[in-house]
N, C-alpha and C. Protein backbone atom coordinates (compact mmCIF):
# COMPACT_ATOMS: atom_id res chain seq x y z
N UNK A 1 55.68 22.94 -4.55
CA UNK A 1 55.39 23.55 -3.26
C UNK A 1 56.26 24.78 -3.03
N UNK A 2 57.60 24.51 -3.59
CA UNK A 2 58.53 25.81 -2.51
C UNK A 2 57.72 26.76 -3.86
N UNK A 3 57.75 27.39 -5.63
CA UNK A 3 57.28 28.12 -5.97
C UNK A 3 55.84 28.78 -5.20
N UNK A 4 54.64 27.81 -5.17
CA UNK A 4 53.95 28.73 -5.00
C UNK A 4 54.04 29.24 -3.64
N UNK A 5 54.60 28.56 -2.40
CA UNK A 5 54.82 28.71 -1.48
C UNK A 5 55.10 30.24 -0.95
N UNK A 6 56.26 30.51 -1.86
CA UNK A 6 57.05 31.69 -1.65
C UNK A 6 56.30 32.63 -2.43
N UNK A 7 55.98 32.46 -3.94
CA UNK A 7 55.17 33.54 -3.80
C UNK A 7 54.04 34.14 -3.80
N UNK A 8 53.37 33.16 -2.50
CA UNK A 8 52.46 33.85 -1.69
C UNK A 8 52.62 34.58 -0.61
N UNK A 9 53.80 34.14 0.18
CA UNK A 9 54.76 34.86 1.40
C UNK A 9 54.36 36.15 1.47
N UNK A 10 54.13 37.37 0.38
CA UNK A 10 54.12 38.61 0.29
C UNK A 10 52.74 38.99 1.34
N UNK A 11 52.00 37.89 0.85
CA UNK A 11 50.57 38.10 1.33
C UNK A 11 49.68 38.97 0.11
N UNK A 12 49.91 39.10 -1.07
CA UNK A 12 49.29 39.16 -2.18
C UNK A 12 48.64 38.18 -2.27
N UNK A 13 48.95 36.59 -2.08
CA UNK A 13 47.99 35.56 -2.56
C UNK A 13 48.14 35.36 -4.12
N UNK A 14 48.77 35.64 -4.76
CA UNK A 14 49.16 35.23 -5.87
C UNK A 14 49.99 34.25 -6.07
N UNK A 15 50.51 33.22 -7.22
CA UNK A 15 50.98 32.70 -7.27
C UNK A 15 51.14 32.63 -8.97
N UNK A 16 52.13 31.96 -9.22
CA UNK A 16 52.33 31.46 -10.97
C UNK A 16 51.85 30.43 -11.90
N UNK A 17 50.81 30.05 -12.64
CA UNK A 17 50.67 29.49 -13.11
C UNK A 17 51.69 28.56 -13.96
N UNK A 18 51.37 27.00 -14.54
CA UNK A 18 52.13 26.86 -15.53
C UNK A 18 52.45 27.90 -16.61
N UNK A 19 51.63 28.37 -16.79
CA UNK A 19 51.99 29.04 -18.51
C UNK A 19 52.60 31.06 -18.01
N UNK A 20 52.58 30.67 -16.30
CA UNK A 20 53.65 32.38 -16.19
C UNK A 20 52.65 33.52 -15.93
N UNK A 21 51.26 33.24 -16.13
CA UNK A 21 50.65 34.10 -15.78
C UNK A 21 50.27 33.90 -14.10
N UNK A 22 49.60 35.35 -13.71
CA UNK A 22 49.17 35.72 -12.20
C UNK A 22 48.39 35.25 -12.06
N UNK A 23 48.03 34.17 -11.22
CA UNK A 23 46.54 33.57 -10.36
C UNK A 23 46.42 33.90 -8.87
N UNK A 24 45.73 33.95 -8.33
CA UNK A 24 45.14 34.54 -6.91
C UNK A 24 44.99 33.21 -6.48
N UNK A 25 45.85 33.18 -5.41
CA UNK A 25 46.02 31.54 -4.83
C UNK A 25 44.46 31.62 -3.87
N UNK A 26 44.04 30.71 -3.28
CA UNK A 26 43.07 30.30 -2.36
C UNK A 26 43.50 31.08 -1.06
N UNK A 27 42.40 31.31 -0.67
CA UNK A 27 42.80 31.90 0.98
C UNK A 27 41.43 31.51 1.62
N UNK A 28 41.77 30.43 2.69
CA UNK A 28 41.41 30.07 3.79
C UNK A 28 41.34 30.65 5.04
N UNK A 29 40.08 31.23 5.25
CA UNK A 29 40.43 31.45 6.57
C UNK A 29 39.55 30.63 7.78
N UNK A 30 40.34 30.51 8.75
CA UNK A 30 40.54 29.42 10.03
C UNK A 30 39.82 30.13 11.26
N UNK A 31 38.61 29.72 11.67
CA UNK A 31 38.35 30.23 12.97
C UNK A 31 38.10 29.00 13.74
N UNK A 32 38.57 28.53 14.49
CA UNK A 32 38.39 27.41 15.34
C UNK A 32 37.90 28.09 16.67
N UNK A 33 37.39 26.39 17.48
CA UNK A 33 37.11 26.66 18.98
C UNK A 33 38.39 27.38 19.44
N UNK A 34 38.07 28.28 20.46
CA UNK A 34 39.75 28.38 21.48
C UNK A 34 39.48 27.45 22.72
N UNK A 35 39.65 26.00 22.04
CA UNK A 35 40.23 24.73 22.78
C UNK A 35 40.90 24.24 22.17
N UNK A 36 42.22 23.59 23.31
CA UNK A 36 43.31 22.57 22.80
C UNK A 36 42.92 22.15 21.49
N UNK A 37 41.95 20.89 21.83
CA UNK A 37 41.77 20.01 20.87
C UNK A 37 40.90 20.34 19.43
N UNK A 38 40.46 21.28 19.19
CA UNK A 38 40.51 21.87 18.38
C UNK A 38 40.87 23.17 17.96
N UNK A 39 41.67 23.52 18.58
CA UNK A 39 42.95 24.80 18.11
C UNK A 39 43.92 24.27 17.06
N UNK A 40 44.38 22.88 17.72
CA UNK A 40 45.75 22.66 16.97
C UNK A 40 45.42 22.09 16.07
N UNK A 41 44.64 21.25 15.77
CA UNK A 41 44.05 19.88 14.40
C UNK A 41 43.45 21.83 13.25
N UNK A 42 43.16 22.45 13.51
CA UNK A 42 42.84 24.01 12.55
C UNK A 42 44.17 24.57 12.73
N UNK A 43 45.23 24.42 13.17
CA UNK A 43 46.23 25.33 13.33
C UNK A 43 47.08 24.38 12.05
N UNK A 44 47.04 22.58 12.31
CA UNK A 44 47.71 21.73 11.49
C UNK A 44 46.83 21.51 10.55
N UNK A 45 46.06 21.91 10.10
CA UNK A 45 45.61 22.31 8.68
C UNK A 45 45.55 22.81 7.85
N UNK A 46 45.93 24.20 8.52
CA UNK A 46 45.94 25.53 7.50
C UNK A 46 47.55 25.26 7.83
N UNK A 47 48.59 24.87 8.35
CA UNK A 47 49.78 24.60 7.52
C UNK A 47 49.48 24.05 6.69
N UNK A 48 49.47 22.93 6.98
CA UNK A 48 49.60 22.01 5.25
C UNK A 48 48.55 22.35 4.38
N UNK A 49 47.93 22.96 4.27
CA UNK A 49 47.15 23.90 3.01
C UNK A 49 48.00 24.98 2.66
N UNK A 50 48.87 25.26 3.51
CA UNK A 50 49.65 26.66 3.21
C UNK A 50 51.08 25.77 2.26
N UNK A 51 51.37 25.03 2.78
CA UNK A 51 52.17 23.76 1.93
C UNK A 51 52.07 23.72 0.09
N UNK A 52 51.05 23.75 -0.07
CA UNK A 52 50.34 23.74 -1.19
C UNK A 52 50.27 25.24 -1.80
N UNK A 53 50.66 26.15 -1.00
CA UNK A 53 50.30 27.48 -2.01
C UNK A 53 49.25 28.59 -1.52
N UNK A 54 48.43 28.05 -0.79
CA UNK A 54 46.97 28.44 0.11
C UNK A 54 47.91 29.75 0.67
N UNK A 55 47.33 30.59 0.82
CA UNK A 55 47.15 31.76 2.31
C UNK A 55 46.29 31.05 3.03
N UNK A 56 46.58 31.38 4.14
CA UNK A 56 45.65 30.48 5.60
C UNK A 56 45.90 31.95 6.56
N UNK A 57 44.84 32.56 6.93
CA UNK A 57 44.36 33.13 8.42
C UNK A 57 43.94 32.27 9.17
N UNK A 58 44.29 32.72 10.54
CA UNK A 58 43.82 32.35 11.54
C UNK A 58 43.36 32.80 12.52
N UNK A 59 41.98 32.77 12.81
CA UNK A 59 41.29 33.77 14.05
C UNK A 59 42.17 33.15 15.24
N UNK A 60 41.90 34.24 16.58
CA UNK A 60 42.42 33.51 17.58
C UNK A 60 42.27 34.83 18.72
N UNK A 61 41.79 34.55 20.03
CA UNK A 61 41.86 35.66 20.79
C UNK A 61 43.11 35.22 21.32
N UNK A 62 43.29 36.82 21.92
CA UNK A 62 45.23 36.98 22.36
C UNK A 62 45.90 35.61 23.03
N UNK A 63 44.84 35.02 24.13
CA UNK A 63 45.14 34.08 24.93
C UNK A 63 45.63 32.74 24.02
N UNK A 64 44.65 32.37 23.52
CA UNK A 64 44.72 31.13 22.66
C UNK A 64 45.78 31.20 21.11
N UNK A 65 46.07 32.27 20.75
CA UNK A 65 47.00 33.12 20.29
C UNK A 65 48.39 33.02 20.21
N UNK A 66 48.73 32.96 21.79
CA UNK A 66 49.72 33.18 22.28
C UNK A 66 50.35 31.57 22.06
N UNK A 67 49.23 31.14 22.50
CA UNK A 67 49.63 28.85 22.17
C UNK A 67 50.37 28.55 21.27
N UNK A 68 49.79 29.60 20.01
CA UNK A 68 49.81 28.64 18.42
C UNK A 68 51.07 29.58 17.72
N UNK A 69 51.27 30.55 18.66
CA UNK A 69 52.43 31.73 17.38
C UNK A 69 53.52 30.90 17.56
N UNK A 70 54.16 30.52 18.72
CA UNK A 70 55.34 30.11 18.18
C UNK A 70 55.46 28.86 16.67
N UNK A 71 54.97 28.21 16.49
CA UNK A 71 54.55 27.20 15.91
C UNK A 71 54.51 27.78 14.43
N UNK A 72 53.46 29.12 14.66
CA UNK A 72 52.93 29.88 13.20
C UNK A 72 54.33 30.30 12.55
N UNK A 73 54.99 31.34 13.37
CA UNK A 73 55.98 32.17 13.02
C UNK A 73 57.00 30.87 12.78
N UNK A 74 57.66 30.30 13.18
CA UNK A 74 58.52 28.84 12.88
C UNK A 74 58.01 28.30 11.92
N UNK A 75 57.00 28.10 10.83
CA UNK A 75 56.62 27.64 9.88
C UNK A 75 56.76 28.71 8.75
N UNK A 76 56.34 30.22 9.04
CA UNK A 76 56.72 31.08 8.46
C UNK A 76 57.99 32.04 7.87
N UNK A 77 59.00 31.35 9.12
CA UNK A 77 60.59 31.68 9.57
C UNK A 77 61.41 30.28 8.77
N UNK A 78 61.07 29.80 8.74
CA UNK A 78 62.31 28.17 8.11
C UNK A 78 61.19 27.75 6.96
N UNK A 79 60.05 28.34 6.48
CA UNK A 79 59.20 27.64 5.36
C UNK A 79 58.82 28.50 4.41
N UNK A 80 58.68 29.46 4.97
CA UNK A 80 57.75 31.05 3.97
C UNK A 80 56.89 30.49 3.88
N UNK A 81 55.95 29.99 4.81
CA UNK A 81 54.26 29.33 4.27
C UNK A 81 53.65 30.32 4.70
N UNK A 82 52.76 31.12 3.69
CA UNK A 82 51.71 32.53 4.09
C UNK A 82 50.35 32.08 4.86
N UNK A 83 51.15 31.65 6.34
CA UNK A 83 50.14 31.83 6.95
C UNK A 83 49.87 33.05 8.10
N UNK A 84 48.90 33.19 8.46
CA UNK A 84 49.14 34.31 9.35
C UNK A 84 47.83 34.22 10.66
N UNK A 85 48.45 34.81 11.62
CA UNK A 85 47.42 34.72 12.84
C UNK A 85 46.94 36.15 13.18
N UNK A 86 45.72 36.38 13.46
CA UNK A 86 45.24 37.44 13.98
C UNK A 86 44.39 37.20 14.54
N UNK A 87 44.43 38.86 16.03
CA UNK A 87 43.83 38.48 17.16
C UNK A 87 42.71 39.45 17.02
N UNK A 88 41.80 38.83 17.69
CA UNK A 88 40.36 39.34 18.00
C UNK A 88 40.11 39.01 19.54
N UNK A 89 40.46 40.56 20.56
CA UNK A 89 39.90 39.93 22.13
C UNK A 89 38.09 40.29 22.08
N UNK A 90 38.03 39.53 23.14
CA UNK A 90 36.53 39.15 22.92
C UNK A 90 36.07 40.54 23.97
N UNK A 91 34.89 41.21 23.92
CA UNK A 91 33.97 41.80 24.17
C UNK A 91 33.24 41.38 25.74
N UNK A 92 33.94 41.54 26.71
CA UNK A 92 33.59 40.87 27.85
C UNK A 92 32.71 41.25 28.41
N UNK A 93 32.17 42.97 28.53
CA UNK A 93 31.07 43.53 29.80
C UNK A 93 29.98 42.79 28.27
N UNK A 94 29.89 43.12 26.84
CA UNK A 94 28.94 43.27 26.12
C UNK A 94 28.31 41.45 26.29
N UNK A 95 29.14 40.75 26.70
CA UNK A 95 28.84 39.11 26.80
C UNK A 95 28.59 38.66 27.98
N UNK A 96 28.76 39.47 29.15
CA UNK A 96 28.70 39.38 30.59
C UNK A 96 29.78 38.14 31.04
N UNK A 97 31.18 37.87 30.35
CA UNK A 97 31.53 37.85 30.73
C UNK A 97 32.75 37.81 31.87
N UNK A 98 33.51 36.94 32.47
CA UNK A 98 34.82 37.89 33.43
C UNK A 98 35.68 38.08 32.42
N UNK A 99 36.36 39.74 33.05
CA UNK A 99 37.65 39.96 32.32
C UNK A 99 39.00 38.25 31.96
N UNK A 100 39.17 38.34 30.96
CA UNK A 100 39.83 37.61 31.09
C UNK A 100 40.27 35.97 30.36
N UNK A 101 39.07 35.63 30.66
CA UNK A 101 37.99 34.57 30.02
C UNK A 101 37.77 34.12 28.65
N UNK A 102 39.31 34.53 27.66
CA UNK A 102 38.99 34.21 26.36
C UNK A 102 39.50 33.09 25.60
N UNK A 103 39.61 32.21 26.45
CA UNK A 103 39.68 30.53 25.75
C UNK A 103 39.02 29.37 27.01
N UNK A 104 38.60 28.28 26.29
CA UNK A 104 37.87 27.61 27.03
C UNK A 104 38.08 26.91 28.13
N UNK A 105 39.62 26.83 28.18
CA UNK A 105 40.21 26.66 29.60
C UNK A 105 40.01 27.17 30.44
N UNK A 106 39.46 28.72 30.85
CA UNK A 106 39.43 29.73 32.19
C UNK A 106 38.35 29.89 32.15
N UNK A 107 37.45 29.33 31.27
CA UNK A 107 36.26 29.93 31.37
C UNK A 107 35.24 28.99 32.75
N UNK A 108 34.61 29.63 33.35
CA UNK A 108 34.33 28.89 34.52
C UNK A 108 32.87 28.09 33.71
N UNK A 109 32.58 27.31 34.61
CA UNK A 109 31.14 26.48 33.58
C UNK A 109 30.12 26.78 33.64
N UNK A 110 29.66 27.96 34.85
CA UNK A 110 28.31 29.10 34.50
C UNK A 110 28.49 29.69 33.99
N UNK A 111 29.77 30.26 33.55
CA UNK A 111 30.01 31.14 32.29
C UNK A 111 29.96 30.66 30.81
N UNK A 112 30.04 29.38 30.59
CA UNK A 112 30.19 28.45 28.90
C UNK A 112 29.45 29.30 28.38
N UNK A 113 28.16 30.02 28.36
CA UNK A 113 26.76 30.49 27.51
C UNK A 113 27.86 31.62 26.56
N UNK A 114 27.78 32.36 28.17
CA UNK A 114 28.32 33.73 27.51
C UNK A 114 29.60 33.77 26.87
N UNK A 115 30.59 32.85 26.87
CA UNK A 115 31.33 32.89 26.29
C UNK A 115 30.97 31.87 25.20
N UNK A 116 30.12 31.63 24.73
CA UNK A 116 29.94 31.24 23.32
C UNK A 116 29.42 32.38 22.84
N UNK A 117 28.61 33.59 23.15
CA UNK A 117 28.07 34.38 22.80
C UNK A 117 29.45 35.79 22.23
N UNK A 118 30.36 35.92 23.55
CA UNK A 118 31.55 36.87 23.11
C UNK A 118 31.99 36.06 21.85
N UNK A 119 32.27 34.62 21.54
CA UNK A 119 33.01 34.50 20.00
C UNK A 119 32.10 34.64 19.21
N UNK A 120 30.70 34.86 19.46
CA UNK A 120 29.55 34.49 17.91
C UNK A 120 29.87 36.89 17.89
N UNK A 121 30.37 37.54 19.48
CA UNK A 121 30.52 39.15 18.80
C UNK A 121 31.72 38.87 17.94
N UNK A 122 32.49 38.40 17.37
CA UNK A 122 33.31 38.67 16.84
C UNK A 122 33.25 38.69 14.94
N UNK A 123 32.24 38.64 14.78
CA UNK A 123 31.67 38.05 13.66
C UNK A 123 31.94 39.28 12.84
N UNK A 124 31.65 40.25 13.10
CA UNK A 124 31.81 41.86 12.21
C UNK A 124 33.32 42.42 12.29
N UNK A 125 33.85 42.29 13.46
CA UNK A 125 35.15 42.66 13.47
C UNK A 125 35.87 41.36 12.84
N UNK A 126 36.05 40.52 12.32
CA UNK A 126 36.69 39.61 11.65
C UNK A 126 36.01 40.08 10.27
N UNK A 127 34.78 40.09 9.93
CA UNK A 127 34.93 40.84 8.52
C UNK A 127 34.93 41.62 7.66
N UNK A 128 35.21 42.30 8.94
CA UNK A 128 35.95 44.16 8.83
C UNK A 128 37.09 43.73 8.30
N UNK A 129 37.73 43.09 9.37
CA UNK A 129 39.03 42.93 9.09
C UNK A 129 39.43 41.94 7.34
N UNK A 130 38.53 40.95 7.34
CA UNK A 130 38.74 40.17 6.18
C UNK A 130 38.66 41.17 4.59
N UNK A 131 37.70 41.98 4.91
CA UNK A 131 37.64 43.23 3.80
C UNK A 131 38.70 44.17 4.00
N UNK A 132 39.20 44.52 4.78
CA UNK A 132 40.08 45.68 4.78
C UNK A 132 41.68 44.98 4.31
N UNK A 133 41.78 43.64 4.53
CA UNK A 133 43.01 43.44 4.03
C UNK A 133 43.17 41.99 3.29
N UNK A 134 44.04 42.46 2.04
CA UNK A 134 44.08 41.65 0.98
C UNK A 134 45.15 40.09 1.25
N UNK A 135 44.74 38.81 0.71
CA UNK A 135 44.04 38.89 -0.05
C UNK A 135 42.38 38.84 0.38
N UNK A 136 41.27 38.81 -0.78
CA UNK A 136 40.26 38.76 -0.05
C UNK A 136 39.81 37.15 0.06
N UNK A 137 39.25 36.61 1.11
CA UNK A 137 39.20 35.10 0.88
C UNK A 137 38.07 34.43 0.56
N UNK A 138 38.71 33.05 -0.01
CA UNK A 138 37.69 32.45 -0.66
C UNK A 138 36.78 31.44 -0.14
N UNK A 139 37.08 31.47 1.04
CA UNK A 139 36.64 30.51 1.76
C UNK A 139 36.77 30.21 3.47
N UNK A 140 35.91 30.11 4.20
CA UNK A 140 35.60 30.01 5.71
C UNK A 140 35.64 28.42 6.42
N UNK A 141 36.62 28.35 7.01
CA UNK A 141 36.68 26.78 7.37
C UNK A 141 36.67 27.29 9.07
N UNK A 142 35.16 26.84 9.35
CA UNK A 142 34.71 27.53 11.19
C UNK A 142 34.49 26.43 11.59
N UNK A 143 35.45 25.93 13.09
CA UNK A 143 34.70 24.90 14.38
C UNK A 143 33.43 24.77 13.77
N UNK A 144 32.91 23.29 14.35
CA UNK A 144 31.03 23.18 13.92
C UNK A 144 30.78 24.12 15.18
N UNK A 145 30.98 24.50 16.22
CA UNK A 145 30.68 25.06 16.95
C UNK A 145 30.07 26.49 17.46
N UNK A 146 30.81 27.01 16.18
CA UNK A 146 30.53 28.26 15.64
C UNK A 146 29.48 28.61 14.73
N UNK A 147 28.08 28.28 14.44
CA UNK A 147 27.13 28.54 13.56
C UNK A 147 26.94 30.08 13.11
N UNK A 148 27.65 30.91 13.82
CA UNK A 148 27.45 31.88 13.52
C UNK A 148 28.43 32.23 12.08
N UNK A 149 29.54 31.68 12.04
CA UNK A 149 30.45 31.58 11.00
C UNK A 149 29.74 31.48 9.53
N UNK A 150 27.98 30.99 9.34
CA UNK A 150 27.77 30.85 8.14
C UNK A 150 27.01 32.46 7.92
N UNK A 151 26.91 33.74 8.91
CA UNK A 151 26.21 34.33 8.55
C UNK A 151 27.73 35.19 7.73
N UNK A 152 28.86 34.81 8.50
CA UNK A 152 30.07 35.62 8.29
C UNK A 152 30.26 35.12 6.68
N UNK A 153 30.27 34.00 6.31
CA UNK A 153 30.79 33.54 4.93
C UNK A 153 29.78 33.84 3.80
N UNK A 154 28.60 34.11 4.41
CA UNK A 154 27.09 34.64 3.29
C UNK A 154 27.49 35.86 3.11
N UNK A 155 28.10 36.99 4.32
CA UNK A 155 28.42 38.49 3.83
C UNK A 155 29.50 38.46 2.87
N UNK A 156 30.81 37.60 2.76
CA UNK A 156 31.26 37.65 2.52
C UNK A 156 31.55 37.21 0.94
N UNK A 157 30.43 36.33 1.13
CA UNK A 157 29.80 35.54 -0.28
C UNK A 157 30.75 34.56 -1.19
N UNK A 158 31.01 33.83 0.34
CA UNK A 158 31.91 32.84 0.06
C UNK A 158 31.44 31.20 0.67
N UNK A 159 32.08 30.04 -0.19
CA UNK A 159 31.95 29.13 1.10
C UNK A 159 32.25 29.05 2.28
N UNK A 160 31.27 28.06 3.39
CA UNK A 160 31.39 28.08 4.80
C UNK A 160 31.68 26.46 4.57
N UNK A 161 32.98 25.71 5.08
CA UNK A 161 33.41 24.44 5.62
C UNK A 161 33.14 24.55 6.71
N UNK A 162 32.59 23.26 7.46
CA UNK A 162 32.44 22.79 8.81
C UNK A 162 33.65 21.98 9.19
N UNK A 163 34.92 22.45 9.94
CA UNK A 163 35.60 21.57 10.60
C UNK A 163 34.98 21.00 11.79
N UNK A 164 35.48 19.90 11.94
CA UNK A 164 35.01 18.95 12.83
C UNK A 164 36.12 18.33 13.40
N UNK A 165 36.61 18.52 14.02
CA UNK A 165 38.09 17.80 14.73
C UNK A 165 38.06 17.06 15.69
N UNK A 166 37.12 16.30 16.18
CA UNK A 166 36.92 15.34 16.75
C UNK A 166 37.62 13.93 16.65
N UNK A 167 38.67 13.29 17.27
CA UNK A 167 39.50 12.36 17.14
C UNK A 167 38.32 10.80 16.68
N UNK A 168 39.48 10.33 15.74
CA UNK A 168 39.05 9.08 15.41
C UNK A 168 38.29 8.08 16.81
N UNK A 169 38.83 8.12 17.71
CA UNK A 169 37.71 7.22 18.78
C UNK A 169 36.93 7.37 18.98
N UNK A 170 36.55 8.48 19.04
CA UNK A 170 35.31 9.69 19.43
C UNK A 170 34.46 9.08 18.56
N UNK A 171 34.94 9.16 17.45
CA UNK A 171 33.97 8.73 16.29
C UNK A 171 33.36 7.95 16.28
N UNK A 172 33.94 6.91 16.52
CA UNK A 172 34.15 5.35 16.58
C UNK A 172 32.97 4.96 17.88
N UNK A 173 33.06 5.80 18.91
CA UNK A 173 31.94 5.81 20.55
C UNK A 173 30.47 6.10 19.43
N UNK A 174 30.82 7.26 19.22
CA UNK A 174 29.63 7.91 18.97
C UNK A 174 28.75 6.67 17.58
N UNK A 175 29.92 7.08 16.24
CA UNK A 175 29.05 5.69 15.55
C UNK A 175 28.13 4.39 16.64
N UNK A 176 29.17 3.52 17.10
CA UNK A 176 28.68 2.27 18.11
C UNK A 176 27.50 2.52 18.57
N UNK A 177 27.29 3.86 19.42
CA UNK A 177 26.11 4.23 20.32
C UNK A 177 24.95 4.12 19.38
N UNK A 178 25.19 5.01 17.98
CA UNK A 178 24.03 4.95 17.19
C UNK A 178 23.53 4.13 16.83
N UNK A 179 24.37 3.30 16.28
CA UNK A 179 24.48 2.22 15.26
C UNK A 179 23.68 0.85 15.87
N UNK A 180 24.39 0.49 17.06
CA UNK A 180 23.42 -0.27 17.82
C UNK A 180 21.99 -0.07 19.05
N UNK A 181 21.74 1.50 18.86
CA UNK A 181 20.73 2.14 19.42
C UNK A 181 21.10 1.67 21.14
N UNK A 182 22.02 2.23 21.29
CA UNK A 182 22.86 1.86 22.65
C UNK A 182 21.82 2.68 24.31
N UNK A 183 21.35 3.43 23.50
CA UNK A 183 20.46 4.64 24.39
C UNK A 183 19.02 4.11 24.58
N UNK A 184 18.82 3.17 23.55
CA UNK A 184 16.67 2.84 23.24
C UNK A 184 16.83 2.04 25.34
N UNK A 185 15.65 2.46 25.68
CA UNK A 185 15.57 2.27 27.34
C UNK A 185 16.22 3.39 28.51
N UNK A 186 16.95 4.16 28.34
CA UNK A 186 17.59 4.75 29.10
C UNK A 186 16.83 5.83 29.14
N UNK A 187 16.26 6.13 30.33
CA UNK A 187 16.17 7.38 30.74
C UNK A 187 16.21 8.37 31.23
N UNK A 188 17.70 7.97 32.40
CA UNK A 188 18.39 8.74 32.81
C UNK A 188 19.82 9.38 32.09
N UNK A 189 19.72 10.39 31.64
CA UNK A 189 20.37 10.98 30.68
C UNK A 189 22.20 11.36 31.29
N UNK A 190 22.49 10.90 32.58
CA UNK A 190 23.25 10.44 33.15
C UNK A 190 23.93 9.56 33.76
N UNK A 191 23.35 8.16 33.17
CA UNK A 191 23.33 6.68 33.47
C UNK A 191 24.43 5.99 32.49
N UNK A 192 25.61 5.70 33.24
CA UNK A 192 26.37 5.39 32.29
C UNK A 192 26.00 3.80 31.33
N UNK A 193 26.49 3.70 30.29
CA UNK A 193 26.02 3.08 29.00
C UNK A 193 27.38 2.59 28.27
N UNK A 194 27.42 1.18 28.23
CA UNK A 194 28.55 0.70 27.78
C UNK A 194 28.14 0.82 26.37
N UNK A 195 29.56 1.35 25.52
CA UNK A 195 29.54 1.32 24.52
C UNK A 195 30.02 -0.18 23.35
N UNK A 196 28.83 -0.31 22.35
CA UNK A 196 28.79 -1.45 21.77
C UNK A 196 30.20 -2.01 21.36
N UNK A 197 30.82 -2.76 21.72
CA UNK A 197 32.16 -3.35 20.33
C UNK A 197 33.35 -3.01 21.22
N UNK A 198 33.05 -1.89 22.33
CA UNK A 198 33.60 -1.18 23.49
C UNK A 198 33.48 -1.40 24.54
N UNK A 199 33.82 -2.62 25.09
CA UNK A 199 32.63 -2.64 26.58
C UNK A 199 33.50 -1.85 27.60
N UNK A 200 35.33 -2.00 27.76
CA UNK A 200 35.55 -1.60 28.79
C UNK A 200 35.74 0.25 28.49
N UNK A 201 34.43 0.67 27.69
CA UNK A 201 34.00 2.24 27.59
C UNK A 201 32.71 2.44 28.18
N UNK A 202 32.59 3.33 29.31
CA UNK A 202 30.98 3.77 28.97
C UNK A 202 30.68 5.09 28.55
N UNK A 203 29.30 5.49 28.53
CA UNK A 203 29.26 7.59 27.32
C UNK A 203 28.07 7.51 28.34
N UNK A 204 28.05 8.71 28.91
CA UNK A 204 26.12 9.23 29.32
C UNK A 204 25.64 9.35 27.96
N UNK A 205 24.57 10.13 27.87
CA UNK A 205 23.97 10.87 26.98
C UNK A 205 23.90 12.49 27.37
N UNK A 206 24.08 12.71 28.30
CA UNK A 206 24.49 13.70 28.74
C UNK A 206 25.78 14.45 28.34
């Protein structure tokens, strides 16, 4: 770990093989939701991929940005792990929406549309940016949230990973619901619904 670690630090993305020759380490790059709960589970990933030798980018508008640097730079400051964050602010009159508004916390809830629409503008200026500076990467690990992320990893002509950061319980609701067809009768799509194996849980479908 500390070899290739360090020398990827430069941000070349290289690293040493056993036998001494130059290999071009992996570079990941990270665009997650700008929400909590999936900011940080993509922020604690591309560390410990960076652990391993990886370059890891990380998209992030200024706001949501601001969350994860101390964290970044402290992993980069006491570790040399080549990871790195860069900001992309979002496009507000072109998305209609308020100044301001660039993580999912402020965003008001008649606004959700358009601010899914300002992160799907960011798609060209991230791979502007991914071409203009080295290394070039090998790979796109985007929120499922982001579908637009597979048109970004086809230009780029690389793989697209679907993170999914959804906590183990979550899972666990959602399996139950399916699994025992928890929904067959319901047709109010706001009617709460005890979950199977779960009783003191209930889920709409909504």
């Amino acid at each position: 770990m500390g070899s290739q670690g360090q020398a990827a630090t430069n941000g070349r993305g290289d690293a040493d093989d056993t036998s001494g020759r130059r290999t071009q380490a992996a570079h990941f790059v990270f665009v997650p939701l700008m929400a909590q709960g999936h900011l940080i589970p993509a922020v604690d990933t591309a560390l410990l991929l960076s652990t391993h030798g990886a370059v890891c980018t990380i998209v992030g508008t200024p706001a949501t940005s601001a969350r994860v640097r101390p964290s970044i730079e402290s992993a980069r400051r006491q570790s040399g792990l080549p990871v790195r964050l860069v900001e992309f602010p979002l496009d507000y009159a072109e998305a209609g929406l308020p100044e301001g508004a660039d993580n999912m916390d402020n965003v008001p809830v008649e606004y959700m549309q358009s601010y899914y629409s300002a992160v799907a503008l960011l798609r060209a200026p991230i791979e502007s940016y991914l071409r203009a500076h080295a290394p070039y990467p090998t790979c796109v690990v985007a929120d499922f949230c982001h579908p637009w992320t597979t048109v970004l990893a086809a230009n780029l002509g690389v793989p697209r990973l679907s993170f999914f950061s959804m906590c183990a319980f979550c899972l666990l609701c959602q399996h139950n619901v399916e699994r025992f067809n928890a929904y067959d009768g319901v047709a109010d799509d706001n009617e709460p619904v005890v979950v199977p194996g779960l009783e003191r849980f209930v889920v709409t479908r909504a």
